[in-house]
Protein backbone atom coordinates (compact mmCIF):
# COMPACT_ATOMS: atom_id res chain seq x y z
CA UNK A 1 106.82 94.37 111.03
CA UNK A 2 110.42 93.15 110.45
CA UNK A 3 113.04 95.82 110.77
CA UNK A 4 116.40 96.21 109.60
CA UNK A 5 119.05 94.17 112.08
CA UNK A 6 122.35 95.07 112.09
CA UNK A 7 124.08 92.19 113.71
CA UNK A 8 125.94 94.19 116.42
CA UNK A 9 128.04 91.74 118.22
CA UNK A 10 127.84 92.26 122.34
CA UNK A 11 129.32 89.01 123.38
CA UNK A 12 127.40 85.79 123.83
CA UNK A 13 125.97 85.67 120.67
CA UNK A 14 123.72 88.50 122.10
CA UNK A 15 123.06 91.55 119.39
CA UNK A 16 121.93 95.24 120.21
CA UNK A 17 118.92 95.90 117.86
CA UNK A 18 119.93 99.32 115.69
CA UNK A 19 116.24 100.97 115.73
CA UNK A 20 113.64 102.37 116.87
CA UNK A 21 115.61 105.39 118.50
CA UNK A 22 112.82 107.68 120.48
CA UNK A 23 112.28 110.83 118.66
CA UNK A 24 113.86 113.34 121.20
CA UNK A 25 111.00 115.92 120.31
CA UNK A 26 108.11 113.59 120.77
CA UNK A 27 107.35 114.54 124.46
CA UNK A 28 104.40 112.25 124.76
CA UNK A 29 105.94 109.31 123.19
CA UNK A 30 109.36 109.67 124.85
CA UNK A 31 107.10 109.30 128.14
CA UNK A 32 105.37 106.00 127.80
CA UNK A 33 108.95 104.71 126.37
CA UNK A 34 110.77 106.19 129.65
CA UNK A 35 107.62 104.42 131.60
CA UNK A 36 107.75 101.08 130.43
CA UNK A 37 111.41 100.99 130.74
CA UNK A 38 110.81 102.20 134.09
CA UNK A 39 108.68 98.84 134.36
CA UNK A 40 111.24 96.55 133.18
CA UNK A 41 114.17 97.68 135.39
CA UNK A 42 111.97 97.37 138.87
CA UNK A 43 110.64 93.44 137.03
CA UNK A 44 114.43 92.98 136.55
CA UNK A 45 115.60 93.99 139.83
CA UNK A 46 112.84 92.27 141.30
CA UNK A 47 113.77 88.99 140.01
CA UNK A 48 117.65 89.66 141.17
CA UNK A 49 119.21 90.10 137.73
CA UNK A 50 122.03 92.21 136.61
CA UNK A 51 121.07 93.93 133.23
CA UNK A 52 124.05 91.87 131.64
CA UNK A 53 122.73 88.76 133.14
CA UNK A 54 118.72 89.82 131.84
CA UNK A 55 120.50 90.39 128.21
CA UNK A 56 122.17 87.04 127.70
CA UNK A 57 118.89 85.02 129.20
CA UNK A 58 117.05 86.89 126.32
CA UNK A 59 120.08 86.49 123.72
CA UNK A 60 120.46 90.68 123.37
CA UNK A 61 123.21 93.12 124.86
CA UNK A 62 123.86 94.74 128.17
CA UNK A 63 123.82 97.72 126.36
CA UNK A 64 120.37 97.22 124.55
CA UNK A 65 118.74 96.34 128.26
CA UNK A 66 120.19 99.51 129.79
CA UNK A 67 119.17 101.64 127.04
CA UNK A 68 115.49 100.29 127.16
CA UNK A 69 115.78 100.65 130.86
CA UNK A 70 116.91 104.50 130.52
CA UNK A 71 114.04 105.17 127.47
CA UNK A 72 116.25 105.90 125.04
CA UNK A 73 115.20 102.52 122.75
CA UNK A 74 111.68 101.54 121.77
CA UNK A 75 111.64 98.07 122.53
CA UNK A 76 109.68 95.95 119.59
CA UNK A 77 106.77 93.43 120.45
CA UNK A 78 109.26 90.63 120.32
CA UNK A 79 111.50 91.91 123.31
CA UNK A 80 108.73 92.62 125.31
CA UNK A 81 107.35 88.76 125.17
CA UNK A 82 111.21 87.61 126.09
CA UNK A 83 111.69 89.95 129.00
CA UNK A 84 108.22 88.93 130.34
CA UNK A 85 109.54 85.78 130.34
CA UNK A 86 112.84 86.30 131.98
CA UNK A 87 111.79 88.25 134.55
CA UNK A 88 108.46 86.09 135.36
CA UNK A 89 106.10 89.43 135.06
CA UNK A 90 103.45 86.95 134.46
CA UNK A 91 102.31 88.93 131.21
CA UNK A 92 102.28 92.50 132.62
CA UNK A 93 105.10 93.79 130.42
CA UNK A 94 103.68 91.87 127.18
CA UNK A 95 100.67 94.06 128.17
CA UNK A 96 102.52 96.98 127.15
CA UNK A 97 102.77 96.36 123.48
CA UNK A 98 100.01 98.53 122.32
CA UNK A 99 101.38 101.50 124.11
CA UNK A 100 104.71 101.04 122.58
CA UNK A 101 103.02 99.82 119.12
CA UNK A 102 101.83 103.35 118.54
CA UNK A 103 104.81 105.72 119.36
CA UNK A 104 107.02 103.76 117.34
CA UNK A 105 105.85 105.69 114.13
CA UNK A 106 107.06 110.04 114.08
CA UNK A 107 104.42 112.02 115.84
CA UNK A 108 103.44 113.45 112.65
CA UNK A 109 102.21 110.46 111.33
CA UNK A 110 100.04 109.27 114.83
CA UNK A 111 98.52 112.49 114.23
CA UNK A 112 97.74 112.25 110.74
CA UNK A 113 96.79 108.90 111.26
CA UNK A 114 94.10 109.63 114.41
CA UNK A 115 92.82 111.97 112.07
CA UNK A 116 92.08 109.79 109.36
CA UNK A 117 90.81 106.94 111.21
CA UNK A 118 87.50 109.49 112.86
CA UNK A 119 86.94 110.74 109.01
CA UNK A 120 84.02 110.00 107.45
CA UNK A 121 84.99 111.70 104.64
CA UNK A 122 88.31 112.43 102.65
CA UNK A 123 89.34 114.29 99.59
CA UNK A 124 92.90 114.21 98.33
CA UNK A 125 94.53 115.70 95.27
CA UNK A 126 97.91 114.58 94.79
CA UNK A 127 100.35 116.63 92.45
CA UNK A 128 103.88 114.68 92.67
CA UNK A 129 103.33 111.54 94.46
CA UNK A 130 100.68 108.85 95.20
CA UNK A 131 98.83 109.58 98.08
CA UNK A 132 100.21 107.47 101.17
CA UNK A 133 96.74 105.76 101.15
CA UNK A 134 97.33 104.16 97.71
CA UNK A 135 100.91 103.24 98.01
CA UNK A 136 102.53 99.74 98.39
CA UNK A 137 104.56 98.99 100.82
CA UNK A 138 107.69 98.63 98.14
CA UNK A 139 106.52 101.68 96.53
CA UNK A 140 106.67 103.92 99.79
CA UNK A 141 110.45 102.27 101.03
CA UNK A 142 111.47 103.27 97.17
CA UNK A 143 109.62 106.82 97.57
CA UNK A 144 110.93 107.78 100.81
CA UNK A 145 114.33 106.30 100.06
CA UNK A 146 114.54 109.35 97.42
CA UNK A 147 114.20 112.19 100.28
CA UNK A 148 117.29 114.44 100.80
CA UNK A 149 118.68 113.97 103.10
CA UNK A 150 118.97 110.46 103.03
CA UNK A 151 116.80 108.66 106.02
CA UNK A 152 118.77 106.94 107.93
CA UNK A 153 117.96 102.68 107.89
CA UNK A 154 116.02 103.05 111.32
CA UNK A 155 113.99 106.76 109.97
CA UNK A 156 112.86 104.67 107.04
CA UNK A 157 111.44 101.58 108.31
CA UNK A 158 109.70 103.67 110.82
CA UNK A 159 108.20 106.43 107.92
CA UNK A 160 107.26 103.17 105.84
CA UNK A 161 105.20 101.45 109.01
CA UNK A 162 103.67 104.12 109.92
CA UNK A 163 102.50 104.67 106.71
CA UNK A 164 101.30 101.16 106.46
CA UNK A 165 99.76 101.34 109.75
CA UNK A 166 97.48 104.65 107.84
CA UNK A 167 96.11 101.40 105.37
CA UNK A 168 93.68 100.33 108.22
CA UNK A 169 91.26 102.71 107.19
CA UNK A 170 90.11 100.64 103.98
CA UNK A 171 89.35 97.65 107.19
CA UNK A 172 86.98 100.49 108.67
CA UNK A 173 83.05 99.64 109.34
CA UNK A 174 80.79 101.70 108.66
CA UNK A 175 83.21 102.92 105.33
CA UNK A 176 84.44 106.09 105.29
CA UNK A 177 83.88 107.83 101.55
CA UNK A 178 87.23 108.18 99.89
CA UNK A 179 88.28 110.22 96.85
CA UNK A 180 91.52 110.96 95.47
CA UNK A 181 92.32 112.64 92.27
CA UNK A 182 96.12 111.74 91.04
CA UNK A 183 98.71 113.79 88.28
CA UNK A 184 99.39 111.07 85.35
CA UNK A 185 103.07 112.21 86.40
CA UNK A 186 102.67 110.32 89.35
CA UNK A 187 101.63 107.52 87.97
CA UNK A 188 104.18 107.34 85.12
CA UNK A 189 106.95 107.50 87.23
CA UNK A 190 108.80 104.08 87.69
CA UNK A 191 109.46 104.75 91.59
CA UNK A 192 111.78 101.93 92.69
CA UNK A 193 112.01 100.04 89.21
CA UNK A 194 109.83 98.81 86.66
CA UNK A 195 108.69 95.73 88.95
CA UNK A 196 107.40 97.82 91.97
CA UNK A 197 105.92 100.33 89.91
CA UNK A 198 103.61 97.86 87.83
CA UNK A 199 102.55 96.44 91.21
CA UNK A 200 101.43 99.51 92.59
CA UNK A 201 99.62 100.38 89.37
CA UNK A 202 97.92 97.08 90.12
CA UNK A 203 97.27 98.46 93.45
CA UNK A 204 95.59 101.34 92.48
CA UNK A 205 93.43 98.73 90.41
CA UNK A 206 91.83 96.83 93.27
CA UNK A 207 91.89 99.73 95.21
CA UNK A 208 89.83 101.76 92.75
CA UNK A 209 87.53 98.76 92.82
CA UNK A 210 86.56 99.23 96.46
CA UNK A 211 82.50 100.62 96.41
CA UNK A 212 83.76 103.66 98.75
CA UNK A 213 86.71 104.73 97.05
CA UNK A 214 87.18 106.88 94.00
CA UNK A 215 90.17 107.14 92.22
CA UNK A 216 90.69 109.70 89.47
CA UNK A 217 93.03 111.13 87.32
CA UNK A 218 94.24 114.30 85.61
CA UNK A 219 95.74 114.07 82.15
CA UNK A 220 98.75 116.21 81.87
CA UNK A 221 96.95 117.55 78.59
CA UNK A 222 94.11 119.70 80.87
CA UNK A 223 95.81 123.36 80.14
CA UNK A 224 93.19 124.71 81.77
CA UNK A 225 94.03 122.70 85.10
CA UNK A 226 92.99 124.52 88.29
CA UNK A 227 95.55 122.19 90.49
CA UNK A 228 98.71 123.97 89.54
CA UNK A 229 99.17 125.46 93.47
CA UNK A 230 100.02 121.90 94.59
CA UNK A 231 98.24 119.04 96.89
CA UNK A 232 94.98 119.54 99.02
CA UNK A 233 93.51 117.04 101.11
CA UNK A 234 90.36 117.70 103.19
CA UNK A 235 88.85 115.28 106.17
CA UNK A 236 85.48 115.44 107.50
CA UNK A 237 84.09 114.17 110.64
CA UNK A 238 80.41 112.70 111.93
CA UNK A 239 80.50 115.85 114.37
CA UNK A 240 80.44 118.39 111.08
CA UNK A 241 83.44 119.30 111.78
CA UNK A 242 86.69 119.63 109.12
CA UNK A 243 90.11 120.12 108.62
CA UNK A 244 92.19 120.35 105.48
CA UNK A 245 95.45 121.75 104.21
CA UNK A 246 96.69 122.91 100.62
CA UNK A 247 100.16 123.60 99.64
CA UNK A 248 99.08 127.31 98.29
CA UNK A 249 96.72 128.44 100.75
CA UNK A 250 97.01 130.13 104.35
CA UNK A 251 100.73 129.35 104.43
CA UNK A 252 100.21 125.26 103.93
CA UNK A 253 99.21 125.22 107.56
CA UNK A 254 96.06 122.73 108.97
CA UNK A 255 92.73 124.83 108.82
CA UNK A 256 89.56 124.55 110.35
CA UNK A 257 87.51 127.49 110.04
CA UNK A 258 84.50 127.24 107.34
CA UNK A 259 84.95 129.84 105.10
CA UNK A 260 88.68 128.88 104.80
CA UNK A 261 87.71 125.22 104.21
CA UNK A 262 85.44 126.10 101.77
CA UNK A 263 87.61 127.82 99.24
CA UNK A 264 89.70 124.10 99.62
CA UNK A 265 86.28 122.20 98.63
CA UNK A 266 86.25 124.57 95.68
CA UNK A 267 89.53 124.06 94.63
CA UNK A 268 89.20 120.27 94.97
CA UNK A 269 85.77 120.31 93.21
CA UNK A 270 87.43 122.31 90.30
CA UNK A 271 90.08 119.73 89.58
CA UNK A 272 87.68 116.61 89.94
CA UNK A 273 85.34 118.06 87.67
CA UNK A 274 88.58 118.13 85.12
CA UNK A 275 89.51 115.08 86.16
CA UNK A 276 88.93 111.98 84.16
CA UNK A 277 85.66 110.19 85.74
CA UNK A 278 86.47 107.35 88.19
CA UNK A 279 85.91 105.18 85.23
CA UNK A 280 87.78 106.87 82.43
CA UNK A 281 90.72 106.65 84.83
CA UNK A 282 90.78 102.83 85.67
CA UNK A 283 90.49 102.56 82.07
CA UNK A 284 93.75 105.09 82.04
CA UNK A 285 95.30 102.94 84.85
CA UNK A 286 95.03 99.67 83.00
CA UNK A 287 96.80 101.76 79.49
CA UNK A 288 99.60 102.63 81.68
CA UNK A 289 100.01 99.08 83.02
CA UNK A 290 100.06 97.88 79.71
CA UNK A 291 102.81 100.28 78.73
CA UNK A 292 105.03 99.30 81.16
């Protein structure tokens, strides 16, 4: 995915990229960056190049190539394929890609992520927001763009790819059994402009259309809503096994334990069964659309 390029002049027409900056508390990613890095500097001395000399036969900086070198920059896919090049590793380095593909995104996110891609099941109820799963790529820059404080240009392209990345799931074979329930708030809200926020309706469309997903909504006119305490999402697993997490219960932490993951199922069941049916609410989705 394209990321924001700053231009930074270093002489010979050669630019430092501005992102990817290794999260300083992500132990296990800051180690394959420090490793590959590792790699390149022992290719580049190896082939008897100065870093200043490796930078301007791949058009980047000296500074960029040192700070790859010293894993302090996560180099993207396309710096890989020219240093492979330049330093005749004969594809070794371009081999690295997928381990550098995956710590790009915050730790969070991998997690959340390797979660979601061994569910079989998952149960969402969103209160605010969309659910990353249903959001546009447009939609989440626009969303996360409202956080305070401001993320800076590198934070946000990352957040928005790794949430992206998340999207696989819908690719998955056998499907995994998908249900999220969604405030009419969040659906009314024009995040990032009348334009983007009629596309993502749209989105929620075909997405509602998929045979494993459900997509339903709660009316702001259910007094008697049981959701009040905030989001809930639960993921189940072909082993039995479960975890969830609900803004209102045990703290907001991750749980695990059955009895505590059944009083989430309850709470989720209560607010689907208020819900409008899967139905009802594309019907609800398309009224929206039209009023926009």
């Amino acid at each position: 995915m394209s990321m924001v390029d700053d231009g930074t002049e270093r002489g010979n027409d050669a630019v430092d990229e501005p992102g990817w900056e290794v999260d300083p508390d992500d132990e296990p990613g800051a180690a394959v960056v420090a490793a590959v890095g590792r790699q390149i500097k022992i290719w580049r001395e190896a082939a008897g190049l100065r870093a200043g000399e490796l930078g301007s036969a791949m058009g980047y900086g000296e500074d960029l190539i040192y700070k790859v070198e010293g894993g302090s920059r996560i180099p993207r896919p396309e710096f890989m394929d020219a240093v492979d090049v330049a330093v005749g590793a004969g594809g070794k380095l371009a081999a690295m890609k997928p381990d550098l593909a995956e710590v790009r995104y915050p730790k969070k996110i991998r997690d959340l992520a390797k979660l979601e891609a061994k569910a079989v099941e998952l149960a969402a109820y969103g209160s605010h927001n969309l659910h990353g799963l249903l959001q546009t790529e447009e939609y989440a820059r626009a969303l996360l763009g409202t956080r305070r404080p401001i993320l800076t240009p590198d934070e946000l392209e990352r957040a928005v790819a790794g949430r992206m990345a998340r999207h696989s799931i819908f690719d998955r074979s056998p499907a995994p059994e998908l249900c999220f329930v969604q405030e009419e708030a969040s659906l009314r809200r024009p995040i990032g402009g009348d334009a983007i926020w009629r596309r993502q309706l749209e989105n929620l469309l075909r997405i509602g259309e998929l045979p494993f997903v459900d997509i339903q909504v709660m009316p702001t006119s259910r007094w008697d809503h049981p959701g009040t305490g905030g989001r809930i999402q639960v993921l189940k697993f072909s082993d039995g096994s479960a975890v969830g997490r609900a803004d209102d219960e045990f703290a907001g932490r991750p749980i695990s334990h059955p009895k505590q993951l059944r009083i989430l199922e309850l709470g989720f069941g209560s607010i689907r069964a208020r819900a409008l049916t899967p139905e009802e609410s594309q019907a609800f989705i398309v009224q929206v659309l039209g009023e926009t």
